[in-house]
C-alpha atoms as a PDB file:
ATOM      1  CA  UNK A   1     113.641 103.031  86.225  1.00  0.00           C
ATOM      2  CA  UNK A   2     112.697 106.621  86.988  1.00  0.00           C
ATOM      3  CA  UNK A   3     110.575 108.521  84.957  1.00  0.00           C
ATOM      4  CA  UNK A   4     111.031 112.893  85.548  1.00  0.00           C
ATOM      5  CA  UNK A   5     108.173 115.093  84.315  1.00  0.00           C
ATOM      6  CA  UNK A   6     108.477 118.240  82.941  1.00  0.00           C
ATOM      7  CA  UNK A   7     105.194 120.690  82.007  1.00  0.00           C
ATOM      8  CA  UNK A   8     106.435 122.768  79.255  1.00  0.00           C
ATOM      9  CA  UNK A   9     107.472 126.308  79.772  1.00  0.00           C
ATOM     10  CA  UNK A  10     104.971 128.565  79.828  1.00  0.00           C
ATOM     11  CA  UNK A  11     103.343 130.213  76.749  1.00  0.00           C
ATOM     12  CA  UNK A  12     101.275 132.874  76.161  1.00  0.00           C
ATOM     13  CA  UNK A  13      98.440 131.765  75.962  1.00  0.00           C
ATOM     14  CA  UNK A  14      99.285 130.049  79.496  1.00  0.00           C
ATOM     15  CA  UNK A  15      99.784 133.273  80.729  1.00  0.00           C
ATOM     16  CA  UNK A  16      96.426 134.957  79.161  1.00  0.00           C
ATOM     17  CA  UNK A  17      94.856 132.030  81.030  1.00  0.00           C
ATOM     18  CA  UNK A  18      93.379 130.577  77.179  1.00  0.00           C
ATOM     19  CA  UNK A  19      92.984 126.623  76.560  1.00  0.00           C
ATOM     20  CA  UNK A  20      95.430 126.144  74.136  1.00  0.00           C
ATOM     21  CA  UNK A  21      95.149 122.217  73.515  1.00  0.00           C
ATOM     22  CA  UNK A  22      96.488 121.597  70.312  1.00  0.00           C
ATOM     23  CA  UNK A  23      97.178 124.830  69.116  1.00  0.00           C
ATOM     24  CA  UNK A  24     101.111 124.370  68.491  1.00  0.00           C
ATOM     25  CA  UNK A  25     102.194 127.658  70.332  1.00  0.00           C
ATOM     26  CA  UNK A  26     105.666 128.908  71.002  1.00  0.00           C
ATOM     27  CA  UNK A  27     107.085 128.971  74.379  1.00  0.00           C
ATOM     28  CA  UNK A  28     107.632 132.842  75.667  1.00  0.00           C
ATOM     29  CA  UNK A  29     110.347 134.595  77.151  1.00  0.00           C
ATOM     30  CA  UNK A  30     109.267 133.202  80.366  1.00  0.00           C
ATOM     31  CA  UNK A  31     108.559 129.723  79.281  1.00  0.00           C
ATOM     32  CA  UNK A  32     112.341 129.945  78.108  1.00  0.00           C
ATOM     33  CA  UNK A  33     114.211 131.140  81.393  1.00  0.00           C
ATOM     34  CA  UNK A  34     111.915 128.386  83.393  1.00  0.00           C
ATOM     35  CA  UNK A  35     113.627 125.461  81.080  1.00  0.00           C
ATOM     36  CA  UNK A  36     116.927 126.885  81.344  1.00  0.00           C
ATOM     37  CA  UNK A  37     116.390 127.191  85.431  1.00  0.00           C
ATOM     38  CA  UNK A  38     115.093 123.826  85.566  1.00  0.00           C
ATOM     39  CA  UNK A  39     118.270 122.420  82.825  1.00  0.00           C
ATOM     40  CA  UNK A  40     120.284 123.219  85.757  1.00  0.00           C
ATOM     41  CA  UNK A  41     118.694 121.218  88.383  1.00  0.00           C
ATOM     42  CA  UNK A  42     118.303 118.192  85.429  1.00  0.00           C
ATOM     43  CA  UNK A  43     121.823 118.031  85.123  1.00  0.00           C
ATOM     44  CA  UNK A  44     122.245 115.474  87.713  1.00  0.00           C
ATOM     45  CA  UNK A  45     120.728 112.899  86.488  1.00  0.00           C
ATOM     46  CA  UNK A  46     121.522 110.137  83.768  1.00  0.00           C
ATOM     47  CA  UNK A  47     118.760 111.046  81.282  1.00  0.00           C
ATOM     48  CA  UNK A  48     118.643 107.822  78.854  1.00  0.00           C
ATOM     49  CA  UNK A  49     115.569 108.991  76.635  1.00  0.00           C
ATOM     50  CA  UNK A  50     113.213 112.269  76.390  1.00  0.00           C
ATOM     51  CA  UNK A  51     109.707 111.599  75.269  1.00  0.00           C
ATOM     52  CA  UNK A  52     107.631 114.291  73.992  1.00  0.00           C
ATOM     53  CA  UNK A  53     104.631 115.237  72.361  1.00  0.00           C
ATOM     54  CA  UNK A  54     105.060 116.691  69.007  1.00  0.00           C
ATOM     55  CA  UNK A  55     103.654 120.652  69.619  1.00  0.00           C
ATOM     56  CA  UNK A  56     106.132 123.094  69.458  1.00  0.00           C
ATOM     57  CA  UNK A  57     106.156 124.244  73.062  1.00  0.00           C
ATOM     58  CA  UNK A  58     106.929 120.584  74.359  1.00  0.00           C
ATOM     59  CA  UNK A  59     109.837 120.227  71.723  1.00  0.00           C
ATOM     60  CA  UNK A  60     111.033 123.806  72.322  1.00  0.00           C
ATOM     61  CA  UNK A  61     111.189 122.692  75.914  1.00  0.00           C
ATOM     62  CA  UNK A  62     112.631 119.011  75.888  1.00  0.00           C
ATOM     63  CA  UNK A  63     115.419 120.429  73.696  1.00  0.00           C
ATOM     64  CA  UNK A  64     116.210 123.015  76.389  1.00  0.00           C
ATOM     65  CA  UNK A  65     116.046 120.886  79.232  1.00  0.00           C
ATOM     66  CA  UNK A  66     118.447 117.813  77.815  1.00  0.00           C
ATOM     67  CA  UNK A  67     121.332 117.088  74.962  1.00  0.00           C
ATOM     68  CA  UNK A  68     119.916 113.064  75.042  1.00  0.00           C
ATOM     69  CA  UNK A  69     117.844 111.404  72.241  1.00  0.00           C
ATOM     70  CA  UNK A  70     114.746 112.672  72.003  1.00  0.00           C
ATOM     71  CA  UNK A  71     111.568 110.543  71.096  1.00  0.00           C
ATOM     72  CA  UNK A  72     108.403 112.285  70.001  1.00  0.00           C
ATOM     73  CA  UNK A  73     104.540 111.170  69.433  1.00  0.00           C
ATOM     74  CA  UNK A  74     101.589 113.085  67.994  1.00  0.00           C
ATOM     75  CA  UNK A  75      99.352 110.807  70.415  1.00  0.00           C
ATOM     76  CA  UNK A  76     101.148 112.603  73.602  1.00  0.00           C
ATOM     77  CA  UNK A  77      99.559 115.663  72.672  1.00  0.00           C
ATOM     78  CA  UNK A  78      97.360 117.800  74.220  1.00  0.00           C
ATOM     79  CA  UNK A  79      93.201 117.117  74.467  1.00  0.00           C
ATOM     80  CA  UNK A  80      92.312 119.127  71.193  1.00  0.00           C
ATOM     81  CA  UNK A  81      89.756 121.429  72.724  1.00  0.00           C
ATOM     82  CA  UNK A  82      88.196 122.448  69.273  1.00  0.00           C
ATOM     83  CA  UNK A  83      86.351 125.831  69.189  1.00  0.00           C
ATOM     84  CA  UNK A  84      87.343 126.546  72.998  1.00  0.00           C
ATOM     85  CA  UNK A  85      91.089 126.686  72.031  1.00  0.00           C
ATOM     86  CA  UNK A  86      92.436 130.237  72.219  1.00  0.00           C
ATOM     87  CA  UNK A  87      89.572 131.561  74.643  1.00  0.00           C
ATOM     88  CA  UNK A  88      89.250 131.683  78.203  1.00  0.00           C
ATOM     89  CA  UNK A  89      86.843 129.926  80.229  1.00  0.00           C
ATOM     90  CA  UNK A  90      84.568 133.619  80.173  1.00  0.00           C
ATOM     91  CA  UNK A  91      84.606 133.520  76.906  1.00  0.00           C
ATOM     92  CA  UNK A  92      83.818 129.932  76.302  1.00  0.00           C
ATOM     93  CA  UNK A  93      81.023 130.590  78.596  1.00  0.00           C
ATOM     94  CA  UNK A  94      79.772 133.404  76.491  1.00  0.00           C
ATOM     95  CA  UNK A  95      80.231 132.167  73.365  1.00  0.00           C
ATOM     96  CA  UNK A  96      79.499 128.354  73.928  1.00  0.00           C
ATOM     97  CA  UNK A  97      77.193 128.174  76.829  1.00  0.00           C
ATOM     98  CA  UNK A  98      75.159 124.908  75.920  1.00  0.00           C
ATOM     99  CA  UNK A  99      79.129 122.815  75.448  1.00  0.00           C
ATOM    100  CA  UNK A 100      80.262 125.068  78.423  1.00  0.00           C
ATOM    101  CA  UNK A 101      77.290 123.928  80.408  1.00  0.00           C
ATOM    102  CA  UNK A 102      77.868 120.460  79.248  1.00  0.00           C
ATOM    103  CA  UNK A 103      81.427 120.022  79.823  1.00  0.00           C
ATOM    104  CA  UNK A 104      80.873 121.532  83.959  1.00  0.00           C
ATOM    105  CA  UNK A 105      78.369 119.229  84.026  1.00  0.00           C
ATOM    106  CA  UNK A 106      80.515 115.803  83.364  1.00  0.00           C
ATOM    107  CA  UNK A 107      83.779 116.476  81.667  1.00  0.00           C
ATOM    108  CA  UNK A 108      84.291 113.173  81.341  1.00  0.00           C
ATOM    109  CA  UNK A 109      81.716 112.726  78.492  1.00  0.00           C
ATOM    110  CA  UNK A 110      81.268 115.881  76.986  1.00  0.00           C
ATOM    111  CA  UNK A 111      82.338 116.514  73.591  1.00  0.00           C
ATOM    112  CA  UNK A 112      84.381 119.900  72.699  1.00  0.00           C
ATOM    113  CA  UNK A 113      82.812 121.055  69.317  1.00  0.00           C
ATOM    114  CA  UNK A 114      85.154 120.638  66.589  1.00  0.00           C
ATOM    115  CA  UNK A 115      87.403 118.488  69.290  1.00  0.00           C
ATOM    116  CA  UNK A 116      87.701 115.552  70.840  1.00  0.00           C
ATOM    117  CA  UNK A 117      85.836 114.471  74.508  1.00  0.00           C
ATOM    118  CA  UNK A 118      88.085 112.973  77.275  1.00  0.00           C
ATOM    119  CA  UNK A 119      87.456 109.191  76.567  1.00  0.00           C
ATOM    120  CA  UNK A 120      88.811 109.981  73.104  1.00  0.00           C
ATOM    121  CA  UNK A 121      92.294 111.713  74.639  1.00  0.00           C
ATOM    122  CA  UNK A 122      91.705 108.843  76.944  1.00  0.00           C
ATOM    123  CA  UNK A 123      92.239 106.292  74.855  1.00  0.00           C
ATOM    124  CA  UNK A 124      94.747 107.810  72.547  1.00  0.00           C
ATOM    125  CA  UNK A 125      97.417 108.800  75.553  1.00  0.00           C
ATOM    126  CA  UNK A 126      97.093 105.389  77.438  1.00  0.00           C
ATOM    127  CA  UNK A 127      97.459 103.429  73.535  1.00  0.00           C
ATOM    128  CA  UNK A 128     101.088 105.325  72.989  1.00  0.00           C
ATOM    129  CA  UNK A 129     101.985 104.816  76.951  1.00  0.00           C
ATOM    130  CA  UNK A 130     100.970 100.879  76.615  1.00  0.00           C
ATOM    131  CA  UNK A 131     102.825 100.248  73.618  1.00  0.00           C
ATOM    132  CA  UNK A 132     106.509 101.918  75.295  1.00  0.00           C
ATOM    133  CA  UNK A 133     106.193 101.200  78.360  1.00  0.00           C
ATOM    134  CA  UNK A 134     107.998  97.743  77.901  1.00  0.00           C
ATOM    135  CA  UNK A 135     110.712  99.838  76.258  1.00  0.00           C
ATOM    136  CA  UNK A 136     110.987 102.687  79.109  1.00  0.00           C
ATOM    137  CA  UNK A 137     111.337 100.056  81.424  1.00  0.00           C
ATOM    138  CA  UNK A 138     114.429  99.237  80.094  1.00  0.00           C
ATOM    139  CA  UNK A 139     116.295 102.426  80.896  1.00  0.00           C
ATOM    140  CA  UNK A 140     117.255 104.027  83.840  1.00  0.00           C
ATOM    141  CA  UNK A 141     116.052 107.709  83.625  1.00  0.00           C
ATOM    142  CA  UNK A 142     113.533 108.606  80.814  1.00  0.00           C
ATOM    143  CA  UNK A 143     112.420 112.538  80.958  1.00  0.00           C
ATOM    144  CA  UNK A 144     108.715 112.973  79.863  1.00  0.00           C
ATOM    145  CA  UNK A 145     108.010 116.663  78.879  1.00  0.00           C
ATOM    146  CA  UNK A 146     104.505 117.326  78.466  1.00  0.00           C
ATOM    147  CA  UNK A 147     101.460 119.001  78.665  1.00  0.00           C
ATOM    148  CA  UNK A 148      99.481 118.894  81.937  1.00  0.00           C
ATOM    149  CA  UNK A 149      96.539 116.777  80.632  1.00  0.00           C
ATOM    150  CA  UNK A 150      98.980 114.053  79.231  1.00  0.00           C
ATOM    151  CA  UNK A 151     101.019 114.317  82.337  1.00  0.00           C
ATOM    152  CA  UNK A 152      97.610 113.613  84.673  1.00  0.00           C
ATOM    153  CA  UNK A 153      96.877 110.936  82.455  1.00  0.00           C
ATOM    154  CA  UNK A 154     100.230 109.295  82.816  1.00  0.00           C
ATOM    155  CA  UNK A 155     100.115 109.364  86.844  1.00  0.00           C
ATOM    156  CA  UNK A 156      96.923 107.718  86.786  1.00  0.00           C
ATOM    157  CA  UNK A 157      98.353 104.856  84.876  1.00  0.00           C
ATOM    158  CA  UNK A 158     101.558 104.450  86.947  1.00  0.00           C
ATOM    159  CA  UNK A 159      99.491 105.002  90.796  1.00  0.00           C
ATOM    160  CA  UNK A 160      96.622 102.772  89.397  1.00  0.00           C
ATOM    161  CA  UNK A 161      93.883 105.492  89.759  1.00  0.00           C
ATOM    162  CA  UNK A 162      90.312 105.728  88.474  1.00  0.00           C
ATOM    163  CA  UNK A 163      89.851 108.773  85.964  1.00  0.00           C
ATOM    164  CA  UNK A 164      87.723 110.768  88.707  1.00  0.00           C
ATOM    165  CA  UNK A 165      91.280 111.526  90.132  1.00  0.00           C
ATOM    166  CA  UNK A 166      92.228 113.195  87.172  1.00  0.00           C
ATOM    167  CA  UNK A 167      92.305 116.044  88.773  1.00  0.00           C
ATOM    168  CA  UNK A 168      94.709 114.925  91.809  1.00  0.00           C
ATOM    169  CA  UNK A 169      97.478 116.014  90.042  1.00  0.00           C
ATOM    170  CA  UNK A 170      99.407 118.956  89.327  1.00  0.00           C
ATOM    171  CA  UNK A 171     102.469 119.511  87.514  1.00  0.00           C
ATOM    172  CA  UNK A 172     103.833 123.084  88.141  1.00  0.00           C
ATOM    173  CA  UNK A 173     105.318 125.044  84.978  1.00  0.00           C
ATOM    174  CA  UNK A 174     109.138 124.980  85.983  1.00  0.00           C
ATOM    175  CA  UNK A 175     109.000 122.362  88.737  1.00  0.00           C
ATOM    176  CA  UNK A 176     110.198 118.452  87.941  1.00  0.00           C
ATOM    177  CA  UNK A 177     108.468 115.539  89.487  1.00  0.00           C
ATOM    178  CA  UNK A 178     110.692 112.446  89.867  1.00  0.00           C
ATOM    179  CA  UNK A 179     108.808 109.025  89.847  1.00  0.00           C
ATOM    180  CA  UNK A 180     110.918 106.134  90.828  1.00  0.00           C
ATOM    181  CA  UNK A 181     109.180 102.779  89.515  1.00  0.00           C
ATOM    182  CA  UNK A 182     110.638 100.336  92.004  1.00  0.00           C
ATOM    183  CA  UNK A 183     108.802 102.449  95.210  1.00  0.00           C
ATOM    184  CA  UNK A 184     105.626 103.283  93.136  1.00  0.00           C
ATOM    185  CA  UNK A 185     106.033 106.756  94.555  1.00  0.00           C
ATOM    186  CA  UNK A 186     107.059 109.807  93.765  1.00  0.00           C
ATOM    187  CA  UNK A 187     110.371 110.981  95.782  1.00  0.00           C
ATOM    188  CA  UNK A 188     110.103 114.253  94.043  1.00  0.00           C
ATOM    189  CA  UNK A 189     107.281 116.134  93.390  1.00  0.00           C
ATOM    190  CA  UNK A 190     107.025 119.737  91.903  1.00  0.00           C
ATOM    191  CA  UNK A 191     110.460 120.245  93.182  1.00  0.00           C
END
Protein backbone atom coordinates (compact mmCIF):
# COMPACT_ATOMS: atom_id res chain seq x y z
CA UNK A 1 0.00 0.00 0.00
CA UNK A 2 1.04 3.61 -0.50
CA UNK A 3 -0.50 6.29 1.14
CA UNK A 4 0.13 10.18 -0.90
CA UNK A 5 -0.48 13.32 1.19
CA UNK A 6 -1.79 16.30 0.04
CA UNK A 7 -2.01 19.78 2.38
CA UNK A 8 -4.88 21.57 0.97
CA UNK A 9 -4.46 24.49 -1.30
CA UNK A 10 -3.87 27.44 0.22
CA UNK A 11 -6.53 29.82 1.66
CA UNK A 12 -6.64 33.06 2.75
CA UNK A 13 -6.34 32.99 5.78
CA UNK A 14 -3.08 30.77 5.01
CA UNK A 15 -1.86 33.51 3.23
CA UNK A 16 -2.72 36.36 6.00
CA UNK A 17 -0.68 33.97 8.16
CA UNK A 18 -4.23 33.46 10.66
CA UNK A 19 -4.88 29.94 12.50
CA UNK A 20 -7.74 28.90 10.81
CA UNK A 21 -8.42 25.37 12.53
CA UNK A 22 -11.83 24.64 12.04
CA UNK A 23 -13.03 27.55 10.48
CA UNK A 24 -14.40 25.86 7.12
CA UNK A 25 -12.70 28.41 4.67
CA UNK A 26 -12.65 28.35 0.92
CA UNK A 27 -9.60 27.62 -0.97
CA UNK A 28 -8.32 30.95 -3.03
CA UNK A 29 -7.32 31.54 -6.39
CA UNK A 30 -4.00 30.30 -5.44
CA UNK A 31 -5.04 27.38 -3.41
CA UNK A 32 -6.90 26.43 -6.78
CA UNK A 33 -3.99 26.61 -9.47
CA UNK A 34 -1.68 24.61 -6.72
CA UNK A 35 -4.36 21.51 -6.91
CA UNK A 36 -4.68 21.72 -10.49
CA UNK A 37 -0.55 21.80 -10.78
CA UNK A 38 -0.28 19.07 -8.44
CA UNK A 39 -3.61 16.94 -10.43
CA UNK A 40 -1.09 16.75 -13.05
CA UNK A 41 1.73 15.16 -11.33
CA UNK A 42 -1.19 12.73 -9.43
CA UNK A 43 -2.16 11.42 -12.57
CA UNK A 44 0.23 8.64 -12.50
CA UNK A 45 -0.77 6.85 -10.01
CA UNK A 46 -3.67 4.25 -9.33
CA UNK A 47 -5.57 6.26 -6.68
CA UNK A 48 -8.03 3.50 -5.06
CA UNK A 49 -9.59 5.84 -2.26
CA UNK A 50 -9.29 9.72 -1.18
CA UNK A 51 -9.75 10.37 2.48
CA UNK A 52 -10.53 13.71 3.68
CA UNK A 53 -11.54 15.76 6.39
CA UNK A 54 -14.87 17.29 6.04
CA UNK A 55 -13.89 21.42 5.87
CA UNK A 56 -14.43 22.89 2.76
CA UNK A 57 -10.87 23.63 1.74
CA UNK A 58 -9.85 19.81 2.08
CA UNK A 59 -12.99 18.75 -0.04
CA UNK A 60 -12.52 21.65 -2.49
CA UNK A 61 -9.06 20.22 -2.84
CA UNK A 62 -9.47 16.29 -2.89
CA UNK A 63 -12.10 16.89 -5.59
CA UNK A 64 -9.52 18.79 -7.67
CA UNK A 65 -6.77 16.59 -7.25
CA UNK A 66 -8.70 13.03 -8.16
CA UNK A 67 -12.07 11.65 -10.10
CA UNK A 68 -11.85 8.35 -7.42
CA UNK A 69 -14.26 7.75 -4.46
CA UNK A 70 -13.87 10.00 -2.00
CA UNK A 71 -14.23 9.15 1.82
CA UNK A 72 -14.66 11.95 4.32
CA UNK A 73 -14.53 12.25 8.37
CA UNK A 74 -15.33 15.17 10.67
CA UNK A 75 -12.60 13.55 13.12
CA UNK A 76 -9.75 14.34 10.31
CA UNK A 77 -10.27 17.83 10.87
CA UNK A 78 -8.27 20.42 11.91
CA UNK A 79 -7.27 21.15 15.94
CA UNK A 80 -10.26 23.64 16.61
CA UNK A 81 -8.20 26.51 17.92
CA UNK A 82 -11.27 28.31 19.58
CA UNK A 83 -10.90 32.11 20.12
CA UNK A 84 -7.32 32.09 18.33
CA UNK A 85 -8.97 31.06 14.98
CA UNK A 86 -8.93 33.92 12.47
CA UNK A 87 -5.97 35.89 14.26
CA UNK A 88 -2.41 35.78 13.92
CA UNK A 89 -0.03 34.75 16.42
CA UNK A 90 0.46 38.98 17.25
CA UNK A 91 -2.76 39.18 17.79
CA UNK A 92 -3.31 36.14 19.86
CA UNK A 93 -0.52 37.48 21.83
CA UNK A 94 -2.26 40.73 22.36
CA UNK A 95 -5.45 39.71 22.88
CA UNK A 96 -4.88 36.33 24.79
CA UNK A 97 -1.61 36.66 26.50
CA UNK A 98 -2.22 34.37 29.66
CA UNK A 99 -3.49 31.12 26.80
CA UNK A 100 -0.71 32.57 24.48
CA UNK A 101 1.76 32.31 27.29
CA UNK A 102 0.41 28.98 28.15
CA UNK A 103 0.29 27.32 24.92
CA UNK A 104 4.50 28.54 24.22
CA UNK A 105 4.96 27.21 27.32
CA UNK A 106 3.81 23.34 26.63
CA UNK A 107 1.55 23.04 23.67
CA UNK A 108 1.03 19.80 24.39
CA UNK A 109 -1.30 20.51 27.40
CA UNK A 110 -2.59 23.76 26.97
CA UNK A 111 -6.11 24.31 26.32
CA UNK A 112 -7.26 26.88 23.41
CA UNK A 113 -10.26 28.81 25.02
CA UNK A 114 -13.39 27.89 23.46
CA UNK A 115 -11.22 24.86 21.68
CA UNK A 116 -9.85 21.87 22.16
CA UNK A 117 -5.93 21.14 23.65
CA UNK A 118 -3.68 18.72 21.63
CA UNK A 119 -4.37 15.45 23.64
CA UNK A 120 -8.00 16.06 22.69
CA UNK A 121 -7.10 16.37 18.62
CA UNK A 122 -4.81 13.67 19.78
CA UNK A 123 -7.04 11.29 20.51
CA UNK A 124 -9.73 12.09 18.06
CA UNK A 125 -7.25 11.84 14.75
CA UNK A 126 -5.45 8.58 15.92
CA UNK A 127 -9.41 6.98 16.91
CA UNK A 128 -10.57 7.59 12.99
CA UNK A 129 -6.86 6.45 11.68
CA UNK A 130 -7.12 3.13 14.04
CA UNK A 131 -10.43 2.19 13.04
CA UNK A 132 -9.42 2.37 8.78
CA UNK A 133 -6.38 1.51 8.82
CA UNK A 134 -7.27 -2.29 8.42
CA UNK A 135 -9.33 -1.08 5.46
CA UNK A 136 -6.50 1.23 3.75
CA UNK A 137 -4.37 -1.57 3.95
CA UNK A 138 -6.28 -3.25 1.60
CA UNK A 139 -5.75 -0.96 -1.36
CA UNK A 140 -2.99 -0.05 -3.29
CA UNK A 141 -2.86 3.82 -3.42
CA UNK A 142 -5.12 5.77 -0.94
CA UNK A 143 -4.65 9.81 -1.29
CA UNK A 144 -5.01 11.57 2.16
CA UNK A 145 -5.74 15.35 1.69
CA UNK A 146 -5.46 17.19 4.77
CA UNK A 147 -4.64 19.76 6.97
CA UNK A 148 -1.06 20.02 8.29
CA UNK A 149 -1.86 19.14 11.95
CA UNK A 150 -3.77 15.90 10.88
CA UNK A 151 -1.10 15.17 8.39
CA UNK A 152 1.81 15.44 11.39
CA UNK A 153 -0.31 13.38 13.36
CA UNK A 154 -0.64 10.68 10.78
CA UNK A 155 3.34 10.41 10.19
CA UNK A 156 3.83 9.94 13.72
CA UNK A 157 1.60 6.96 13.71
CA UNK A 158 3.02 5.31 10.54
CA UNK A 159 7.21 6.16 11.62
CA UNK A 160 6.30 5.16 15.28
CA UNK A 161 7.26 8.60 16.80
CA UNK A 162 6.67 10.13 20.23
CA UNK A 163 4.39 13.38 20.02
CA UNK A 164 7.54 15.71 20.84
CA UNK A 165 8.30 15.09 17.05
CA UNK A 166 5.26 16.62 16.09
CA UNK A 167 6.91 19.11 14.77
CA UNK A 168 9.40 16.97 12.43
CA UNK A 169 7.18 17.23 9.79
CA UNK A 170 6.21 19.41 7.11
CA UNK A 171 3.87 19.07 4.39
CA UNK A 172 4.34 21.91 1.79
CA UNK A 173 1.01 23.54 0.26
CA UNK A 174 1.28 22.11 -3.41
CA UNK A 175 3.93 19.44 -2.83
CA UNK A 176 2.81 15.45 -2.45
CA UNK A 177 4.56 13.16 -0.10
CA UNK A 178 4.42 9.47 -1.14
CA UNK A 179 4.65 6.90 1.78
CA UNK A 180 5.13 3.39 0.68
CA UNK A 181 4.06 0.95 3.66
CA UNK A 182 6.15 -2.06 2.75
CA UNK A 183 9.71 0.24 3.18
CA UNK A 184 8.30 2.28 6.17
CA UNK A 185 9.72 5.26 4.35
CA UNK A 186 8.85 7.85 2.48
CA UNK A 187 10.24 7.66 -1.32
CA UNK A 188 8.68 10.98 -1.92
CA UNK A 189 8.63 13.75 0.14
CA UNK A 190 7.33 17.35 -0.62
CA UNK A 191 7.96 16.55 -4.18
Amino acid sequence: MQLIFVRHGETDMNQAKKYCGQSDVPLNATGQKQMELLRRELASYPIDLVVTSDLKRVKESAAILSDAKTVGFSELNELDFGDFEGLTYQEIGELFPDAWKAYCDDWQTANFPNGENFPVFYERVMGKLHAEWENWQKLNTVLIVGHLGVLRLIVLFLQKKKIAQYWDADFKQGFYSLWDNESASFTIYNK
